[in-house]
N, C-alpha and C. Protein backbone atom coordinates (compact mmCIF):
# COMPACT_ATOMS: atom_id res chain seq x y z
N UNK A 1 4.78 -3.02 12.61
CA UNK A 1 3.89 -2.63 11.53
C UNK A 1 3.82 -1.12 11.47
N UNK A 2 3.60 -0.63 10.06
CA UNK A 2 3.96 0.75 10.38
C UNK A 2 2.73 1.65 10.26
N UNK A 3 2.41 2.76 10.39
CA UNK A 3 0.99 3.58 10.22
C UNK A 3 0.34 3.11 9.01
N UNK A 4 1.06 3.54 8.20
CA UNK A 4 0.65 3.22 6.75
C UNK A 4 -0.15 1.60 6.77
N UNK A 5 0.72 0.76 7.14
CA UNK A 5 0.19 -0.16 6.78
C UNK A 5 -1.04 -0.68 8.07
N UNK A 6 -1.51 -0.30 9.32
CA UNK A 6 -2.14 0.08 9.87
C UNK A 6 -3.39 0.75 9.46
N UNK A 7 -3.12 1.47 8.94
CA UNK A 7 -4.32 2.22 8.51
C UNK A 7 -5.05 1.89 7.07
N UNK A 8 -4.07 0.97 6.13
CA UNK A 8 -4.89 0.31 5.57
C UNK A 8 -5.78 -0.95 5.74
N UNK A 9 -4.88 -1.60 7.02
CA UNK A 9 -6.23 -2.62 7.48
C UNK A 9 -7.35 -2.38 7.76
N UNK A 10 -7.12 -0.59 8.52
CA UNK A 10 -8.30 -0.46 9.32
C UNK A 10 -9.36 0.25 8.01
N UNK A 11 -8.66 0.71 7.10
CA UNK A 11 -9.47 1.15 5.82
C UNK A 11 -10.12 -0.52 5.13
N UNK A 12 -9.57 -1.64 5.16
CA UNK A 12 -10.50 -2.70 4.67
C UNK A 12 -11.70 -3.22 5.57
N UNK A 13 -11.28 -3.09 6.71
CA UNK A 13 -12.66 -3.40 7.96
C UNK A 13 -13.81 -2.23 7.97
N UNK A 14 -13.32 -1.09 7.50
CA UNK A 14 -14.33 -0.12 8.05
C UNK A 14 -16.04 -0.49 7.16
N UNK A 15 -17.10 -0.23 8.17
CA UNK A 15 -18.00 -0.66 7.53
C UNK A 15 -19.40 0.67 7.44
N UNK A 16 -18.72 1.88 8.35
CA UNK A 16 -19.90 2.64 8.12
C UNK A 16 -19.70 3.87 8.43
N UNK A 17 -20.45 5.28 8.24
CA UNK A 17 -19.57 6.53 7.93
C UNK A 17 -18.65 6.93 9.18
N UNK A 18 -19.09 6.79 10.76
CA UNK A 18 -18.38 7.03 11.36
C UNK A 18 -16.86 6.88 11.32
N UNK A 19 -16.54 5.49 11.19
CA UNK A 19 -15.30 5.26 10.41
C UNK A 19 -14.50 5.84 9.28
N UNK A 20 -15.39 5.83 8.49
CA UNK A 20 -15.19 6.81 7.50
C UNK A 20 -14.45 7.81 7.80
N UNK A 21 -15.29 8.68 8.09
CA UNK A 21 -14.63 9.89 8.56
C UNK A 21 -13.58 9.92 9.22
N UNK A 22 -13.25 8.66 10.69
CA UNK A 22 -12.01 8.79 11.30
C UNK A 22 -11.01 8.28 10.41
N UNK A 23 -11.27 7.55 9.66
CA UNK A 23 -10.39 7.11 9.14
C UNK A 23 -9.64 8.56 7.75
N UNK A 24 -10.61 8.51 7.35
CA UNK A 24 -10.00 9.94 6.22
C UNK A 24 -9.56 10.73 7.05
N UNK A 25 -9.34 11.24 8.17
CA UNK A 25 -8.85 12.26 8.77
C UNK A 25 -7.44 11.52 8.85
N UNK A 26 -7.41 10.63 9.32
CA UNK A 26 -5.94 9.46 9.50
C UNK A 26 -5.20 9.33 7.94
N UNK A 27 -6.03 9.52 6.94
CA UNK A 27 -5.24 8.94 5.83
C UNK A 27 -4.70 10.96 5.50
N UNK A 28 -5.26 11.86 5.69
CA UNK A 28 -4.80 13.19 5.54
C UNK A 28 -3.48 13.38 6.57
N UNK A 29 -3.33 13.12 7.76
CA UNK A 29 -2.57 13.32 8.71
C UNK A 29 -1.30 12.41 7.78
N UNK A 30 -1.32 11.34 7.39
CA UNK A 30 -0.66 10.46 6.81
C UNK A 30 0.07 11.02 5.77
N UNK A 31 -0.60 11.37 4.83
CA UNK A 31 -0.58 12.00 3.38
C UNK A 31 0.65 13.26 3.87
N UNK A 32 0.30 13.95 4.97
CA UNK A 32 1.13 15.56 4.90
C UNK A 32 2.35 15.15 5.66
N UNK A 33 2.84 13.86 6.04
CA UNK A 33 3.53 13.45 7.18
C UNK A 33 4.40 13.00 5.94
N UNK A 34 3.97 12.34 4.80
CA UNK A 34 4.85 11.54 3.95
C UNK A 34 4.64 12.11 2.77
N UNK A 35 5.12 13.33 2.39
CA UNK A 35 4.80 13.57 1.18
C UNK A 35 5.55 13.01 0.23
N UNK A 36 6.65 12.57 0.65
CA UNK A 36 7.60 11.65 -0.69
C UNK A 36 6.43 10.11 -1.04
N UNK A 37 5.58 10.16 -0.48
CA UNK A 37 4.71 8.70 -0.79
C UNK A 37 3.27 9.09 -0.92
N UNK A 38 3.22 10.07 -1.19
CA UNK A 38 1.93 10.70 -1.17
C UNK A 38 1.16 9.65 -2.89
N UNK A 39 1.48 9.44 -3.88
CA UNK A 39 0.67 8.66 -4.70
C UNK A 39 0.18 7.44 -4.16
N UNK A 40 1.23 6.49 -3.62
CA UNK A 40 0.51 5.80 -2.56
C UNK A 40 -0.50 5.79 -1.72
N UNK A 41 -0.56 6.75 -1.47
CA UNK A 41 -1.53 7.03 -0.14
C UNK A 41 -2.78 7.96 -0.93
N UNK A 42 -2.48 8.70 -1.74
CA UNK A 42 -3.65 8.80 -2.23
C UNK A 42 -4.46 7.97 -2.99
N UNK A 43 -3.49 7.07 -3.50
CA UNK A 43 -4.28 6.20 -4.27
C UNK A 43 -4.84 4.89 -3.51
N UNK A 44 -4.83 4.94 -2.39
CA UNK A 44 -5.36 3.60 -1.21
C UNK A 44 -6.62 4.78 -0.66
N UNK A 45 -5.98 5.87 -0.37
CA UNK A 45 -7.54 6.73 -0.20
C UNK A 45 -8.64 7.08 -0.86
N UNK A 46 -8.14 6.95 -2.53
CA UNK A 46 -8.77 6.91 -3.50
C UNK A 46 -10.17 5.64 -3.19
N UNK A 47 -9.17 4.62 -3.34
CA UNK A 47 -9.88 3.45 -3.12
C UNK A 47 -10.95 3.43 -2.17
N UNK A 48 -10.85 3.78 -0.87
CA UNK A 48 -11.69 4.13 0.16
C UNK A 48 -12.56 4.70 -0.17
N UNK A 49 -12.00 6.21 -1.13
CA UNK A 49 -13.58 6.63 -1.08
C UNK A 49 -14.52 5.88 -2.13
N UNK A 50 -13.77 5.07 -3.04
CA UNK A 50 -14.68 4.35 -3.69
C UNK A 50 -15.73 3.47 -3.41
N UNK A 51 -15.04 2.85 -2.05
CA UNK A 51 -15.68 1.73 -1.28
C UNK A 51 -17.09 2.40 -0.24
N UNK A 52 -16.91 3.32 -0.33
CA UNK A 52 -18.10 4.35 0.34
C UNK A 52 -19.21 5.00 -0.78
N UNK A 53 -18.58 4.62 -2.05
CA UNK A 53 -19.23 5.37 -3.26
C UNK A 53 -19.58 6.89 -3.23
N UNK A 54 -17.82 7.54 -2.55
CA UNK A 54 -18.00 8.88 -2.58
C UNK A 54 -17.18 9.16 -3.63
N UNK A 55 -17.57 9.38 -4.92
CA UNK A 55 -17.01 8.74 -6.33
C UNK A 55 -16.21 10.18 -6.60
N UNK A 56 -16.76 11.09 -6.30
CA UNK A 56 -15.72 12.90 -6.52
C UNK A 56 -14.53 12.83 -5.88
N UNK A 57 -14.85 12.09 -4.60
CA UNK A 57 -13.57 12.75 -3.67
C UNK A 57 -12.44 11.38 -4.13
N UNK A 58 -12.79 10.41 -4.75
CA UNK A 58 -11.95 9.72 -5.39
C UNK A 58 -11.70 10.15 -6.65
N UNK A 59 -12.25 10.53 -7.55
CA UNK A 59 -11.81 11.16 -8.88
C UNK A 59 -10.60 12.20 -8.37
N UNK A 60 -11.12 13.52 -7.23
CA UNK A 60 -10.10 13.90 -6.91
C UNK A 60 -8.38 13.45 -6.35
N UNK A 61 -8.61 12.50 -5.83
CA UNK A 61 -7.32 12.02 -5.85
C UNK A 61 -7.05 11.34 -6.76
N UNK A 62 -7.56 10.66 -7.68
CA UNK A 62 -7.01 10.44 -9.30
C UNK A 62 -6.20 11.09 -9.93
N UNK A 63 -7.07 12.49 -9.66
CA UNK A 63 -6.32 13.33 -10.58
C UNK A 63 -4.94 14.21 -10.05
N UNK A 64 -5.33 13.90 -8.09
CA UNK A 64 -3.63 14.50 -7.54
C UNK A 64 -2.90 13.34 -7.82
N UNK A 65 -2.74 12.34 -8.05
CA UNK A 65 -2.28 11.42 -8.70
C UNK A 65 -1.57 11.68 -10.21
N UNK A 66 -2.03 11.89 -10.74
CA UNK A 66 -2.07 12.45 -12.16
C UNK A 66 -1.12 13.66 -12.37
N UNK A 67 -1.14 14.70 -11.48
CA UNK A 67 -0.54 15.54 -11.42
C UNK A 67 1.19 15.50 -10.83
N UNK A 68 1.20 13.96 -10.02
CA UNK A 68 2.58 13.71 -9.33
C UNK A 68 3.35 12.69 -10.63
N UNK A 69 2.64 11.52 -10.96
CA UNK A 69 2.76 11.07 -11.97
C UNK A 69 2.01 11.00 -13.27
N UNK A 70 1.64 12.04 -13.98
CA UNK A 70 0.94 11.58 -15.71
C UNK A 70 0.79 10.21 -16.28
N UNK A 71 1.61 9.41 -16.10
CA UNK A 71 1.35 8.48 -16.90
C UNK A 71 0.80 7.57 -16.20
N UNK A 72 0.30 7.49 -15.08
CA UNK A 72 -0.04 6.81 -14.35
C UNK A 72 -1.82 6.02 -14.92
N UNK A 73 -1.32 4.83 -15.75
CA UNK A 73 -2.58 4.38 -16.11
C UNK A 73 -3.80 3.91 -15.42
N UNK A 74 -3.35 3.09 -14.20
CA UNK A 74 -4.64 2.97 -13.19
C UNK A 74 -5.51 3.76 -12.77
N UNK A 75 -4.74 5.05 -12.35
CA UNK A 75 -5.13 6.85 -12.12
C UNK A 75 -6.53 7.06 -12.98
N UNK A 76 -5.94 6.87 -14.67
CA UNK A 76 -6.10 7.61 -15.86
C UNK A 76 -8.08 6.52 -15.83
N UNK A 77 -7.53 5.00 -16.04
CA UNK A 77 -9.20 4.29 -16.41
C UNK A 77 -9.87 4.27 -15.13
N UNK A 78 -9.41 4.64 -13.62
CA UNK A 78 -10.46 4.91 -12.63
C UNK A 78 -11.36 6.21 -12.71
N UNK A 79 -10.54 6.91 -13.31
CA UNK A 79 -11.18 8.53 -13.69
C UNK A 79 -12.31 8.24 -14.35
N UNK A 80 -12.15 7.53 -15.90
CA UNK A 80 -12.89 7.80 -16.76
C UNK A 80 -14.46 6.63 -16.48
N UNK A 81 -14.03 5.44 -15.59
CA UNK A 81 -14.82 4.73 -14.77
C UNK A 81 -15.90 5.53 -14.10
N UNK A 82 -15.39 6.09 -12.83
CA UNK A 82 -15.85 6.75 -12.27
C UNK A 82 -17.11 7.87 -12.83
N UNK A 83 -16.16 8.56 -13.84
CA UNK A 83 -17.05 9.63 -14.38
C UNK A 83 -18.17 9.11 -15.05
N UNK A 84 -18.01 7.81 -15.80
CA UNK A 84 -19.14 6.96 -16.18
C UNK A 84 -20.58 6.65 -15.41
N UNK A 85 -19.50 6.02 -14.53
CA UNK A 85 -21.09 5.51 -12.95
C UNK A 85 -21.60 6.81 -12.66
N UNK A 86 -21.33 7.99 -12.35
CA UNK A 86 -21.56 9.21 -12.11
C UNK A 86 -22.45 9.65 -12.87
N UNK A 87 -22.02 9.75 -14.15
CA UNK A 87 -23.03 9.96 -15.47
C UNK A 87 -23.91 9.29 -15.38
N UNK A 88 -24.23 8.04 -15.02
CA UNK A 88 -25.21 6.72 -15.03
C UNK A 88 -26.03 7.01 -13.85
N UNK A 89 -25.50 7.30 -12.80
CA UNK A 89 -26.33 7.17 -11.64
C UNK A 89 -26.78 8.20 -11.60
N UNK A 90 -26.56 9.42 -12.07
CA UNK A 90 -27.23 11.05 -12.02
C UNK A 90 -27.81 10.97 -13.10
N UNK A 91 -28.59 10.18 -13.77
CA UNK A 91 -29.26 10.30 -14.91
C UNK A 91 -31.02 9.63 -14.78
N UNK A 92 -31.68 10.25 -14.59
CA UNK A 92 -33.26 10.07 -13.99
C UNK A 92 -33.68 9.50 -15.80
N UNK A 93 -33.33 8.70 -15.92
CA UNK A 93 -34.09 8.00 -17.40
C UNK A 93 -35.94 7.99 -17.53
N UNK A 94 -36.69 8.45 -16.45
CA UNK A 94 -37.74 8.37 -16.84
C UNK A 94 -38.45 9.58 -16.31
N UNK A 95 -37.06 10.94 -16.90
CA UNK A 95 -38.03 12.35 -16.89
C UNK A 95 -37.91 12.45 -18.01
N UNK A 96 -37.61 11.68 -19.05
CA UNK A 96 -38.20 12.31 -20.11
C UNK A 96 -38.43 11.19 -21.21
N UNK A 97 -39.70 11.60 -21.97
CA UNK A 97 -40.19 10.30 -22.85
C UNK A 97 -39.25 10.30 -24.10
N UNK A 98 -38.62 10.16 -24.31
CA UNK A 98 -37.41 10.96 -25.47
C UNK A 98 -36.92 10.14 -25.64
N UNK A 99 -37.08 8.82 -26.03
CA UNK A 99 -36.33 7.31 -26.46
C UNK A 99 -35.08 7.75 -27.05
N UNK A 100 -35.06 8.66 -27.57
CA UNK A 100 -33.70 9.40 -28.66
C UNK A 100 -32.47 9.57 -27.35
N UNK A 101 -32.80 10.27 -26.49
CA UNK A 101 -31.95 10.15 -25.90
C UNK A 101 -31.33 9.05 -24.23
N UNK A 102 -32.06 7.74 -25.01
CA UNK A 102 -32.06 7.17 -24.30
C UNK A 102 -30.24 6.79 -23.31
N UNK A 103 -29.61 6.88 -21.80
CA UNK A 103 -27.98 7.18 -21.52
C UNK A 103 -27.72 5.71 -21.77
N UNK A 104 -28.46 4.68 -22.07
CA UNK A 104 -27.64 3.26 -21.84
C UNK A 104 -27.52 2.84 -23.29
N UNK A 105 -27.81 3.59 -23.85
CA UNK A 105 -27.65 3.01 -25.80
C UNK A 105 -26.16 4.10 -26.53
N UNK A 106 -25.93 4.87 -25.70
CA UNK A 106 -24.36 5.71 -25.99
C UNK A 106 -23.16 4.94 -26.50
């Protein structure tokens, strides 16, 4: 079995930040070791950080994604996903009495 695929098992078990962290340090060591497979690997790290709901540092690899391949559509609707929940969850709906601008009627 090879790192890669190693380290994505251990990216589906992980359950809390300690892991986290060892593990993203493992998927970087990975990433600079294989740069001919680097969309791969960013995009399984992507995933990770999603699964932690660290929603930036996955947009960011979306978009190094994006930059290796453009057309890359999965890349392209996790971005605009992402930036959504982001928008949604940073939005305090009851500082202001302003029905007009209510974010869930957009």
């Amino acid at each position: 079995m090879s790192k890669t695929d190693n380290l994505l098992k251990k990216s589906e078990k992980a359950k809390n930040i300690s892991e986290y962290k060892e593990i993203l340090k493992e998927f970087e060591q990975l990433i600079n070791e294989n740069p001919e497979n680097n969309a791969v690997l960013l995009e399984q790290r992507a995933k990770f950080h999603e699964k932690f709901q660290q929603y930036g540092e996955a947009i960011n690899d979306y978009k190094k994604i994006l930059k290796i391949n453009p057309e890359n559509k999965y890349a392209k609707t996790q971005i605009e996903l992402l930036k959504t929940i982001l928008r949604y969850s940073n939005t305090d709906i009851y500082a202001s009495t302003n029905t007009n601008m209510d974010p869930w009627l957009e």
